[in-house]
Structure formats: structure tokens, C-alpha cells
N, C-alpha and C. Protein backbone atom coordinates (compact mmCIF):
# COMPACT_ATOMS: atom_id res chain seq x y z
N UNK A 1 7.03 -4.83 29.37
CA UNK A 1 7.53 -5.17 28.04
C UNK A 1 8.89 -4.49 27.86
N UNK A 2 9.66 -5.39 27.13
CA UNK A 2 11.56 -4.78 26.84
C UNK A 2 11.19 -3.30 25.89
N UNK A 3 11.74 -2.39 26.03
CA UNK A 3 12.14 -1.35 25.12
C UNK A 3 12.25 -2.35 23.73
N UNK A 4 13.26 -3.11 23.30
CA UNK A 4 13.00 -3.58 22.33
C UNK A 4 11.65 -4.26 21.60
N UNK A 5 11.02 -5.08 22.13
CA UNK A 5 9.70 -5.50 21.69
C UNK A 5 8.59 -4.08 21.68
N UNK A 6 8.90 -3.52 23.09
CA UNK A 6 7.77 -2.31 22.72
C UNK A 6 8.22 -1.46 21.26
N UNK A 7 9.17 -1.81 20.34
CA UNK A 7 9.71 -0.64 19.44
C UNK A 7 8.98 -1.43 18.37
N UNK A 8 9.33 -3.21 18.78
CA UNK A 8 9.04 -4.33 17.34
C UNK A 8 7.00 -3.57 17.47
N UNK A 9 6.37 -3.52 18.63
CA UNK A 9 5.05 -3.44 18.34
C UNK A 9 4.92 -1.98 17.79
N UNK A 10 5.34 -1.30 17.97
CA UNK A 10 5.22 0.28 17.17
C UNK A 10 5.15 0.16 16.48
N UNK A 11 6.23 -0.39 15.51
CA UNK A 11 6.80 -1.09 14.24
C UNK A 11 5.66 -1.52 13.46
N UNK A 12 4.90 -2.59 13.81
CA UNK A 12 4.14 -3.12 13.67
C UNK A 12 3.00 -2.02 13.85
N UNK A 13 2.29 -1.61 14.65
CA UNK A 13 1.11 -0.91 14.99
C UNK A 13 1.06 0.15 13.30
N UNK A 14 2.01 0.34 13.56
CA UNK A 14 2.40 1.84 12.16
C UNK A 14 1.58 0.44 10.98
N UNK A 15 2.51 -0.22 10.58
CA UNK A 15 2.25 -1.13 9.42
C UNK A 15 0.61 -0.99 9.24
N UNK A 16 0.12 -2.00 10.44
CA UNK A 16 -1.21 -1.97 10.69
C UNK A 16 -2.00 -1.37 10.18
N UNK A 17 -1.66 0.45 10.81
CA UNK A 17 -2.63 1.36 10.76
C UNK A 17 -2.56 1.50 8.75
N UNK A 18 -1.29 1.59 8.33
CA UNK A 18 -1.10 1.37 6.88
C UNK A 18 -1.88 0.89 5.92
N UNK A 19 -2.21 -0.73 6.74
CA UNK A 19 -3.03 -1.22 6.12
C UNK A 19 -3.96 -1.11 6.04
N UNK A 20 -4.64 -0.63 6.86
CA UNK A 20 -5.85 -0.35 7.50
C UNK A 20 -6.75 0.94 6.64
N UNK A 21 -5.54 1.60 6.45
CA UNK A 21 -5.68 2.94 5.77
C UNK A 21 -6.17 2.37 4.33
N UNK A 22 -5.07 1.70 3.64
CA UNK A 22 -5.26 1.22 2.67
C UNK A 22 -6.48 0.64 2.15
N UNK A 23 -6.91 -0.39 2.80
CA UNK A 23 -8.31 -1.04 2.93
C UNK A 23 -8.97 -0.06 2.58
N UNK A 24 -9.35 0.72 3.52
CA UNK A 24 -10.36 1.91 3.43
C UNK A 24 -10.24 2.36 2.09
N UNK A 25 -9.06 3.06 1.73
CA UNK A 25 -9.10 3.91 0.30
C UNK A 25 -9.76 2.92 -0.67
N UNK A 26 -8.83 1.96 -0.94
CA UNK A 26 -9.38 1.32 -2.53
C UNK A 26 -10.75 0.95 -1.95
N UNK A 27 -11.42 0.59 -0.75
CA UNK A 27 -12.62 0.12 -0.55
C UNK A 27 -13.76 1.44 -1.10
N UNK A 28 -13.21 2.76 -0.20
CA UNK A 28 -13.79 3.79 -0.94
C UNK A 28 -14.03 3.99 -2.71
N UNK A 29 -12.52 3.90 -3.30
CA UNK A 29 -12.60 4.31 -4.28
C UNK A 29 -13.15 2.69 -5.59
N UNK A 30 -13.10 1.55 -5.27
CA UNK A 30 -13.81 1.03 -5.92
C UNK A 30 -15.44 1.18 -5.59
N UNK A 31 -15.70 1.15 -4.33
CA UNK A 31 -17.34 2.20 -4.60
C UNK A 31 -17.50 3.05 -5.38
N UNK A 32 -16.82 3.75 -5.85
CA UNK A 32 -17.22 5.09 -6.68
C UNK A 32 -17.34 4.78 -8.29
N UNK A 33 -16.33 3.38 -8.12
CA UNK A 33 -15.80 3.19 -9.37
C UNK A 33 -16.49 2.93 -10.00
N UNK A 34 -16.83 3.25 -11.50
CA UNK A 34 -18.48 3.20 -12.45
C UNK A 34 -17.46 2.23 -13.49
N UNK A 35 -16.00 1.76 -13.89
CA UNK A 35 -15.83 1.35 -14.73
C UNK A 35 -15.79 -0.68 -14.42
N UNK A 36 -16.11 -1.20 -14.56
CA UNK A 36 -15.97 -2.67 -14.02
C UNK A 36 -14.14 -3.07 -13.81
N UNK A 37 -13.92 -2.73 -14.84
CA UNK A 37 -12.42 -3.06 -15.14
C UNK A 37 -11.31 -2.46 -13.73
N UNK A 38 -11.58 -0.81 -13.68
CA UNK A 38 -11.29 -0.41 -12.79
C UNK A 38 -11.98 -0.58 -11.29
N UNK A 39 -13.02 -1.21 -11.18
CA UNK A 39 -13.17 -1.32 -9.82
C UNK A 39 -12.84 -2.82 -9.42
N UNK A 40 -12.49 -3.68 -10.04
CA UNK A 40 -12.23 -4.84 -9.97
C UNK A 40 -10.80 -5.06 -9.48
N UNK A 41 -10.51 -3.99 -10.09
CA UNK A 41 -8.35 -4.28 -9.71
C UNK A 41 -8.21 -3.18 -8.51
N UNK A 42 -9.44 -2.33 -7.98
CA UNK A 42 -9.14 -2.00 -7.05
C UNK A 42 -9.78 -2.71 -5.71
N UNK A 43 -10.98 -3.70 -6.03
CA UNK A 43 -11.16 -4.53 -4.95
C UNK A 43 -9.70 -5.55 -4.69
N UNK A 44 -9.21 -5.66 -5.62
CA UNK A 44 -8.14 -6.88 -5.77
C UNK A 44 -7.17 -6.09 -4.34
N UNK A 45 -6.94 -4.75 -4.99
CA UNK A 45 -6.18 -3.70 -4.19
C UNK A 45 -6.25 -4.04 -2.66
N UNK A 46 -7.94 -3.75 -2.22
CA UNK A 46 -8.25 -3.61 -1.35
C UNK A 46 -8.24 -4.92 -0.47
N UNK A 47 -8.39 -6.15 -0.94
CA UNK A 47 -8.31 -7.22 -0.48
C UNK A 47 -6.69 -7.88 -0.31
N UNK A 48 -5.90 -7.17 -1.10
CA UNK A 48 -4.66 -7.38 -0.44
C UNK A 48 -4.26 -6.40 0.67
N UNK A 49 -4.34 -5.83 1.34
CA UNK A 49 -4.00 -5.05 2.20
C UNK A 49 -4.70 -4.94 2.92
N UNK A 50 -6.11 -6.24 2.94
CA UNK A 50 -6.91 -7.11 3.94
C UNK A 50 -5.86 -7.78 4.72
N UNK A 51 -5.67 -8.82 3.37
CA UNK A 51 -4.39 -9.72 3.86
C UNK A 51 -3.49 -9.33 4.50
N UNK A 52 -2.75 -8.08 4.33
CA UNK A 52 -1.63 -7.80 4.71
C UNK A 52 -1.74 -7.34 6.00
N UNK A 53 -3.03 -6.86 6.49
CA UNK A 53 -3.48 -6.48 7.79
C UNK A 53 -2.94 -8.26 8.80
N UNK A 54 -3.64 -9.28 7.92
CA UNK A 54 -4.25 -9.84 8.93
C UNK A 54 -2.84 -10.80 9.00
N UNK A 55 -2.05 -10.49 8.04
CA UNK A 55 -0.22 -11.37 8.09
C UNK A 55 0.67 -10.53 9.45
N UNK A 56 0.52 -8.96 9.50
CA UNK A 56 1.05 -8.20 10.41
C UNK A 56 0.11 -8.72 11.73
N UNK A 57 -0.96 -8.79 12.09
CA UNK A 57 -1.15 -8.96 13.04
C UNK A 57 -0.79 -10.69 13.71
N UNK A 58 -0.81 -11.43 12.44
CA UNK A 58 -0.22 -12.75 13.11
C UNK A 58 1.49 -12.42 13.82
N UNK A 59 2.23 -11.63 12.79
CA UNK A 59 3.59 -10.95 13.26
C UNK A 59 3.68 -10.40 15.08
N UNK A 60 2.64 -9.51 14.31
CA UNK A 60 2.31 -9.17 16.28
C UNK A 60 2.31 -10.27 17.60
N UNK A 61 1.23 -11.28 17.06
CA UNK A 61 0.45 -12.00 18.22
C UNK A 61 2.31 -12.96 18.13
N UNK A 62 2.72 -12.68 17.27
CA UNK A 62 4.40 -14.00 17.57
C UNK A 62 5.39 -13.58 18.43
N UNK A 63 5.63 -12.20 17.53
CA UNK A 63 6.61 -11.79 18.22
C UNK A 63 6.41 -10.64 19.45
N UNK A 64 5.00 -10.00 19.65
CA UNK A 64 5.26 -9.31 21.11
C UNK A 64 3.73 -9.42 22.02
N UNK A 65 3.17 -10.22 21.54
CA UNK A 65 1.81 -11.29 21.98
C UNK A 65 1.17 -10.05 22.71
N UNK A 66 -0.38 -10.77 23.04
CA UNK A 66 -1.27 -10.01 23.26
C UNK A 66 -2.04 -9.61 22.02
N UNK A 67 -2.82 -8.16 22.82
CA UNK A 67 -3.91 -7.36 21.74
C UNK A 67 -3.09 -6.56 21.45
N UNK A 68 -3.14 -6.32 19.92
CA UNK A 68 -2.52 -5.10 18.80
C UNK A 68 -2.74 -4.03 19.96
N UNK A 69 -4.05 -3.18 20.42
CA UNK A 69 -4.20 -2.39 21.08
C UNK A 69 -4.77 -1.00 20.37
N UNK A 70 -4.71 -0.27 20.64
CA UNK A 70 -5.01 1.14 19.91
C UNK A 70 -3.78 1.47 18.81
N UNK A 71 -3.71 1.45 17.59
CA UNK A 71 -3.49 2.14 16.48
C UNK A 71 -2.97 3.49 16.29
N UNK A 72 -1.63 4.02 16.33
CA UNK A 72 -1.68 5.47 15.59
C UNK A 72 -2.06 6.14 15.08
N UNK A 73 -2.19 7.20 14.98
CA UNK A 73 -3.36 8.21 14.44
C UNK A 73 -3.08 7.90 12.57
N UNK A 74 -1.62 7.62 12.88
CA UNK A 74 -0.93 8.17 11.15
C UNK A 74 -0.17 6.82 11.22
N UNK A 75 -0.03 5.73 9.77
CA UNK A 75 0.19 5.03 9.47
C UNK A 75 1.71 5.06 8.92
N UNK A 76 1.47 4.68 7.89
CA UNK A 76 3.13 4.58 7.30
C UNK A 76 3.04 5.28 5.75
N UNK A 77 1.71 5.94 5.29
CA UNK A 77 1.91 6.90 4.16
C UNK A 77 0.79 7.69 4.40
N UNK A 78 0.35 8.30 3.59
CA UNK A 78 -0.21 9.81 3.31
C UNK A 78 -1.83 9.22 3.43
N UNK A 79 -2.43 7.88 3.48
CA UNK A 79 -3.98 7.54 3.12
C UNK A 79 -4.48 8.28 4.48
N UNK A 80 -4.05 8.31 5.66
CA UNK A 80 -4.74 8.72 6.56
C UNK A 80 -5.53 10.30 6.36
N UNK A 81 -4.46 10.95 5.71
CA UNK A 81 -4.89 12.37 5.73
C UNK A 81 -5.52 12.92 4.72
N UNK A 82 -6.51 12.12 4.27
CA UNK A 82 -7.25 12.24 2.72
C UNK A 82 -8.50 12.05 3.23
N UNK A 83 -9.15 11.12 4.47
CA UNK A 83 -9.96 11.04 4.44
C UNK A 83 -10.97 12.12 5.34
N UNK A 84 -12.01 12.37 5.23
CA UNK A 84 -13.16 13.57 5.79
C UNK A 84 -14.15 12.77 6.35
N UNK A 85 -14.56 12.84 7.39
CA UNK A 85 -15.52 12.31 7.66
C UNK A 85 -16.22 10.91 7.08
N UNK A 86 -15.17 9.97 7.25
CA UNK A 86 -15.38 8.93 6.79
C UNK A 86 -15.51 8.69 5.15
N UNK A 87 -15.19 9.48 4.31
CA UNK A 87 -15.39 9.69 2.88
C UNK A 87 -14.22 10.31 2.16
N UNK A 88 -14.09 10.09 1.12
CA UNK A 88 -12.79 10.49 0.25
C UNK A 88 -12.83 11.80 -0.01
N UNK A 89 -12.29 12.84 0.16
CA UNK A 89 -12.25 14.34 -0.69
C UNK A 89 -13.32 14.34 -2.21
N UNK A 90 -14.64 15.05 -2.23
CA UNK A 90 -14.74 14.85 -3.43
C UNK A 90 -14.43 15.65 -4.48
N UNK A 91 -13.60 16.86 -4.16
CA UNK A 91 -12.61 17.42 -4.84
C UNK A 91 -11.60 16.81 -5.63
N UNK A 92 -11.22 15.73 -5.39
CA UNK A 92 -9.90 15.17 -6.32
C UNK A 92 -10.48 14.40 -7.46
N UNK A 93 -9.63 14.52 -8.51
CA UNK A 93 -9.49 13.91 -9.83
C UNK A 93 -9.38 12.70 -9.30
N UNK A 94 -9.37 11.35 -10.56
CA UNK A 94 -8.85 10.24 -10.65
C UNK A 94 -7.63 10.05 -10.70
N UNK A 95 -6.86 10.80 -11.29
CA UNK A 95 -5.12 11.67 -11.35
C UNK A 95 -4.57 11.54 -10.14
N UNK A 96 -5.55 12.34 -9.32
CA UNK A 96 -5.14 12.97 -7.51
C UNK A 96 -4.89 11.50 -7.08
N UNK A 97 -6.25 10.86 -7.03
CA UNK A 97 -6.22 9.86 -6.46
C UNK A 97 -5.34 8.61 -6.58
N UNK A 98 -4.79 7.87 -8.30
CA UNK A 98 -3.78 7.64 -8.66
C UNK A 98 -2.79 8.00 -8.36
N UNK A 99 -2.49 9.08 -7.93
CA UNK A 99 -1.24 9.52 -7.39
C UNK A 99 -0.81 9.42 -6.10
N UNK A 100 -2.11 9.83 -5.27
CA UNK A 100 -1.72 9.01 -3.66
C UNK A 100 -1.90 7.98 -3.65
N UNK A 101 -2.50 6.96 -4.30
CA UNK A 101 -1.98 5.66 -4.62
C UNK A 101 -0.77 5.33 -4.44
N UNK A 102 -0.27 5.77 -5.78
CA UNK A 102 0.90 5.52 -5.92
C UNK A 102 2.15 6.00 -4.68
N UNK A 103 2.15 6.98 -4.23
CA UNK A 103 3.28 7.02 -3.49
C UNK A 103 2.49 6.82 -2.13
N UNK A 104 1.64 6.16 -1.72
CA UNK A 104 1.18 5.17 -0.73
C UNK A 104 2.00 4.13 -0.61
N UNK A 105 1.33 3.62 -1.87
CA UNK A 105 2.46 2.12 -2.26
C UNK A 105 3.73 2.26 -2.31
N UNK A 106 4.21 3.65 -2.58
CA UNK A 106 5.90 3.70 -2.63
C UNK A 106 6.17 3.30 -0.95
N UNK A 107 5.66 4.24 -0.82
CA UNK A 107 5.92 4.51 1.16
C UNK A 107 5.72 3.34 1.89
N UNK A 108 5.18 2.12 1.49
CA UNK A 108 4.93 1.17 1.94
C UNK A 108 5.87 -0.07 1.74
N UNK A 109 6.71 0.29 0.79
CA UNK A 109 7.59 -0.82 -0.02
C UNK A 109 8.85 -0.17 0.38
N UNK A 110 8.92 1.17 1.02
CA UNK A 110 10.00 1.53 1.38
C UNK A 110 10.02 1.32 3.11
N UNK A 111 8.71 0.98 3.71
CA UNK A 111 8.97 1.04 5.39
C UNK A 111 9.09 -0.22 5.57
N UNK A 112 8.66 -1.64 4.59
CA UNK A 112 8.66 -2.98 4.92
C UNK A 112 10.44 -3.17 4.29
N UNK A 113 11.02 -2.32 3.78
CA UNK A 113 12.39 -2.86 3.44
C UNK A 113 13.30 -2.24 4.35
N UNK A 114 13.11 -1.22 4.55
CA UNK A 114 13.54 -0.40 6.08
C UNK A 114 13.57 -1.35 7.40
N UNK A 115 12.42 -1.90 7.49
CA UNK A 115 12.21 -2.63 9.16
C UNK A 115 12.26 -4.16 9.39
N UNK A 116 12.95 -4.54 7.80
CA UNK A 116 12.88 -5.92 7.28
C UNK A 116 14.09 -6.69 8.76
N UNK A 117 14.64 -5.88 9.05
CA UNK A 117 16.10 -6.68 9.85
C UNK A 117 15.50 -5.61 11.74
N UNK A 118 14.49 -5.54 11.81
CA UNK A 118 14.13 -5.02 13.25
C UNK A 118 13.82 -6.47 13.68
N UNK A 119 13.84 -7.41 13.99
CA UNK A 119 14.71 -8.49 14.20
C UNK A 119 15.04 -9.49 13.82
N UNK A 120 15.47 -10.10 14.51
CA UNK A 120 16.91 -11.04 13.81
C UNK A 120 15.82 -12.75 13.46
N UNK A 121 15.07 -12.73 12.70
CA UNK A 121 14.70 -14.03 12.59
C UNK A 121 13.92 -13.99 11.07
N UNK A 122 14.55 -15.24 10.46
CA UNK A 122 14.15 -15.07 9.02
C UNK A 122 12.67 -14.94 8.72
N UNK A 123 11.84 -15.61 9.33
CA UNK A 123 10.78 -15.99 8.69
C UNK A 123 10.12 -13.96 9.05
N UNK A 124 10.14 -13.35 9.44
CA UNK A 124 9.78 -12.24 9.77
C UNK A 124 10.42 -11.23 8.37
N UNK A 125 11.62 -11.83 8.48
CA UNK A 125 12.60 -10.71 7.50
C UNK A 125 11.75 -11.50 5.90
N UNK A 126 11.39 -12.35 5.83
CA UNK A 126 10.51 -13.05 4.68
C UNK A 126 9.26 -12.27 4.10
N UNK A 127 8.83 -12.15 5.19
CA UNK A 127 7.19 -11.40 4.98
C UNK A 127 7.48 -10.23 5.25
N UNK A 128 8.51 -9.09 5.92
CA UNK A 128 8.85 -7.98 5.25
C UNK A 128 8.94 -7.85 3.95
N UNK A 129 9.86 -9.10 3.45
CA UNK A 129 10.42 -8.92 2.18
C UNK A 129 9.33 -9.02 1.08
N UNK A 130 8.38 -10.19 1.80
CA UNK A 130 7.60 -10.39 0.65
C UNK A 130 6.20 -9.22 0.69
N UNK A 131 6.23 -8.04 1.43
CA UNK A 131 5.13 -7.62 1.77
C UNK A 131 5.49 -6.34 0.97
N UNK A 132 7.16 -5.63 1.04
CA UNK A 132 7.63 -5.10 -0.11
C UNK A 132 7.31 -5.45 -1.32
N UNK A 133 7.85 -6.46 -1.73
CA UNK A 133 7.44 -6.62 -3.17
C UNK A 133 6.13 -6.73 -3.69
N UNK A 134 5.38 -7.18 -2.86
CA UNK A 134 3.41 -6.91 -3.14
C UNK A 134 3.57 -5.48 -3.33
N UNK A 135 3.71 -4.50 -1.92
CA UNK A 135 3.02 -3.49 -2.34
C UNK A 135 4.33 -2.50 -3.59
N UNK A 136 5.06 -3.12 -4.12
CA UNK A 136 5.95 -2.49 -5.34
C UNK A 136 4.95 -2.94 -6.17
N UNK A 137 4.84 -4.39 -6.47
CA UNK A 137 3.95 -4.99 -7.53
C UNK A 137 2.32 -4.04 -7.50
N UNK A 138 1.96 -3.34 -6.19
CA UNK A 138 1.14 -2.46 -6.33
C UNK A 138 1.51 -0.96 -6.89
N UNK A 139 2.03 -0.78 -6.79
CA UNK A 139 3.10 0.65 -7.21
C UNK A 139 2.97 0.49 -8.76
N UNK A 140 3.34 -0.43 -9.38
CA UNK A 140 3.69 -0.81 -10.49
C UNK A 140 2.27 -0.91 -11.62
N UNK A 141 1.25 -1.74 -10.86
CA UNK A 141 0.08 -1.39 -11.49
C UNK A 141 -0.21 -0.14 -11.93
N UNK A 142 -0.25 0.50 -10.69
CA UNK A 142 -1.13 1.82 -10.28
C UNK A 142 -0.42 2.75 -11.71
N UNK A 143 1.05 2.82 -11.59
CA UNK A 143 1.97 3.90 -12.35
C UNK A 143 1.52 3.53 -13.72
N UNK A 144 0.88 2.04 -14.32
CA UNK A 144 0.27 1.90 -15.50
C UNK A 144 -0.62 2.09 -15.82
N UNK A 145 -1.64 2.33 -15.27
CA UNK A 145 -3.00 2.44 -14.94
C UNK A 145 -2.71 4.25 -14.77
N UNK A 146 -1.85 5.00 -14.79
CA UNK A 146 -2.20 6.54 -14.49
C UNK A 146 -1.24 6.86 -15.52
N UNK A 147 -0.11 6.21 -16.60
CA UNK A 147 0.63 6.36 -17.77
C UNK A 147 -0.84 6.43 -19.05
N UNK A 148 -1.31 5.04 -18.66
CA UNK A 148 -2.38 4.78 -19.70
C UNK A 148 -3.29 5.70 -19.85
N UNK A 149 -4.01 6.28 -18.62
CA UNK A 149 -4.60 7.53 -18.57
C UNK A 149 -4.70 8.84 -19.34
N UNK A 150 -3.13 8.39 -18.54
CA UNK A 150 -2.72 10.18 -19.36
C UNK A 150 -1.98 9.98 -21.01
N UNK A 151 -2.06 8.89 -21.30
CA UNK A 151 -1.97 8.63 -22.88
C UNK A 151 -0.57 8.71 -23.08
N UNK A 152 0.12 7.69 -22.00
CA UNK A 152 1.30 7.47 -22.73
C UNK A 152 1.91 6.45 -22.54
N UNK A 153 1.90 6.06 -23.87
CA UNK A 153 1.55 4.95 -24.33
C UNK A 153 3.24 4.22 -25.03
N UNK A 154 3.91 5.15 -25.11
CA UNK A 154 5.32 4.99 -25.76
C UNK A 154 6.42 4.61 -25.14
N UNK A 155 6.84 3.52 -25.05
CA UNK A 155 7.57 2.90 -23.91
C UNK A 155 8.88 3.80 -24.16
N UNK A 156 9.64 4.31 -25.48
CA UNK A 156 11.05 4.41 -25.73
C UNK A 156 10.95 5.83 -25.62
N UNK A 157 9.67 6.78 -25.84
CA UNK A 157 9.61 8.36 -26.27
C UNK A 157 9.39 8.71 -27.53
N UNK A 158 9.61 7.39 -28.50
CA UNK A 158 9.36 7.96 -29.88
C UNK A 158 8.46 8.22 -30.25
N UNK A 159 8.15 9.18 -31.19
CA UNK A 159 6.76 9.51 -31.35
C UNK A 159 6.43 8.99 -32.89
N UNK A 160 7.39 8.57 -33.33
CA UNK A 160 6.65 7.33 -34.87
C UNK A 160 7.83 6.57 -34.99
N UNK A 161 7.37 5.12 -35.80
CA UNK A 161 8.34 4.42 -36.24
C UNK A 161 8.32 2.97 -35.34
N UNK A 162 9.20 2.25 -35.52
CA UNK A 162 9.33 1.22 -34.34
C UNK A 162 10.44 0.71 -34.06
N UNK A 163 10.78 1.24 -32.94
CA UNK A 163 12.52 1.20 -32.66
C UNK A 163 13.03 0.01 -32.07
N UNK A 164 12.16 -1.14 -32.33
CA UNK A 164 12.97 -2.39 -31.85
C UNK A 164 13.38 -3.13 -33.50
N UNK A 165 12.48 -2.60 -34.32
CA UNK A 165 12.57 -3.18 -35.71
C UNK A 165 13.96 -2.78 -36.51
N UNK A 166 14.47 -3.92 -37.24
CA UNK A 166 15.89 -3.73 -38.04
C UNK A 166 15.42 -2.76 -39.05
């Protein structure tokens, strides 16, 4: 295999393991989840980054064919190193967990816009692009869902009045 394609499957393998990671967490943490509301938008979670597994590996089988192969230990954000023996820390808050969420999803919207041009063919640079903006559009939930939490609720900072009103 070219140095170049072996870099495109790294590339890829990382993503993978990402997703993979991902899956796992929200799969974990909507198990736990006792609220319907909240475990529902985290199956949603978890079933996109099903998908996103199984869009990277079509990427793979195109552009450097064959079996994916063995996986990196460490993905492309922080989900790998949370988990214990197959189970979530049960030390962490909902907070904790919202929070590696969230800069999961950052880290993920920042490595698919990073590796969007590792090569030169649109339809690839597409589903980078569009695999960014999912997991932002995941970012984006999550940061509302942990604002709402923590009770804040005030889009401008004001604390009375209504500042769009004449």
C-alpha cells in the first residue's frame, strides 16, 4: 500500500474508532437514563454515530479497499478514556458526562474539517463536510441540554425585563 493511502486509512481507522467510541457512550448513558425525554435524544445520539461508523467504513472499502482491520487504541476525542471495564465511571455527574459529550462532539467536528481535503475528490470532501456539521449539530444540542440544566435560561444575560421589546 502507497504511504499516501496507508495515511487516508489511519485517517479513517481514527474516525472509526471515534465512532465507535461514541456508540458506546450514548448507548451506555441512555441505559442509565431514567428520564424518557433524555434517553430518547441520546439513543438518537447513539444511532447517529451508528451511521457515521457505517458512512466511514463505506469511505474505507472506496478509497483504500479491503478490511478496516484492527482499530487504534484512541479515537479522535476523549470517549475512549472514560470507559472501565466495559462501563461508564460511576463517579461522574450528568454535568461530567454532558461535558465530555460535548467536547467529544467538538473534537469530532474539528478532525472531519481538518481531514476534509486528505484527498482530492469531492464526494469524500462532502461527507467530511457533512459529518462536521452533524456532529456540530450534536455539540449544539448537548451545550442546550447542559445550559438548561444548569438554569440558564437567559439568552442576552438580563436578569429582568425583555430586551427585544420597544
Amino acid at each position: 500500500m502507497s504511504e499516501a493511502k496507508q495515511h487516508v486509512a489511519e485517517v479513517l481507522r481514527r474516525a472509526i474508532k471515534g465512532e465507535v467510541d461514541g456508540h458506546r457512550f450514548y448507548k451506555l448513558l441512555a441505559e442509565k437514563a431514567a428520564n424518557a425525554d433524555a434517553k430518547r435524544k441520546l439513543e438518537g445520539l447513539r444511532d447517529d454515530e451508528f451511521r457515521h461508523r457505517q458512512t466511514l467504513h463505506g469511505l474505507f472499502e472506496k478509497h483504500v479497499g479491503g478490511d478496516v482491520g484492527r482499530l487504534p487504541d484512541e479515537g479522535i476525542s476523549v470517549l475512549s478514556e472514560i470507559f472501565s471495564k466495559g462501563q461508564l465511571h460511576e463517579s461522574r455527574t450528568e454535568m461530567e458526562y454532558i461535558s465530555l459529550a460535548i467536547e467529544a462532539e467538538l473534537a469530532a467536528t474539528k478532525y472531519y474539517q481538518q481531514e476534509r481535503d486528505l484527498i482530492d475528490d469531492p464526494s469524500f470532501k462532502a461527507v467530511f463536510d457533512e459529518l462536521a456539521e452533524e456532529e456540530h449539530s450534536h455539540f449544539q444540542l448537548l451545550q442546550a441540554e447542559k445550559d438548561a440544566l444548569g438554569g440558564n435560561y437567559s439568552w442576552f444575560g438580563y436578569e429582568e425585563g425583555a430586551p427585544l421589546e420597544d
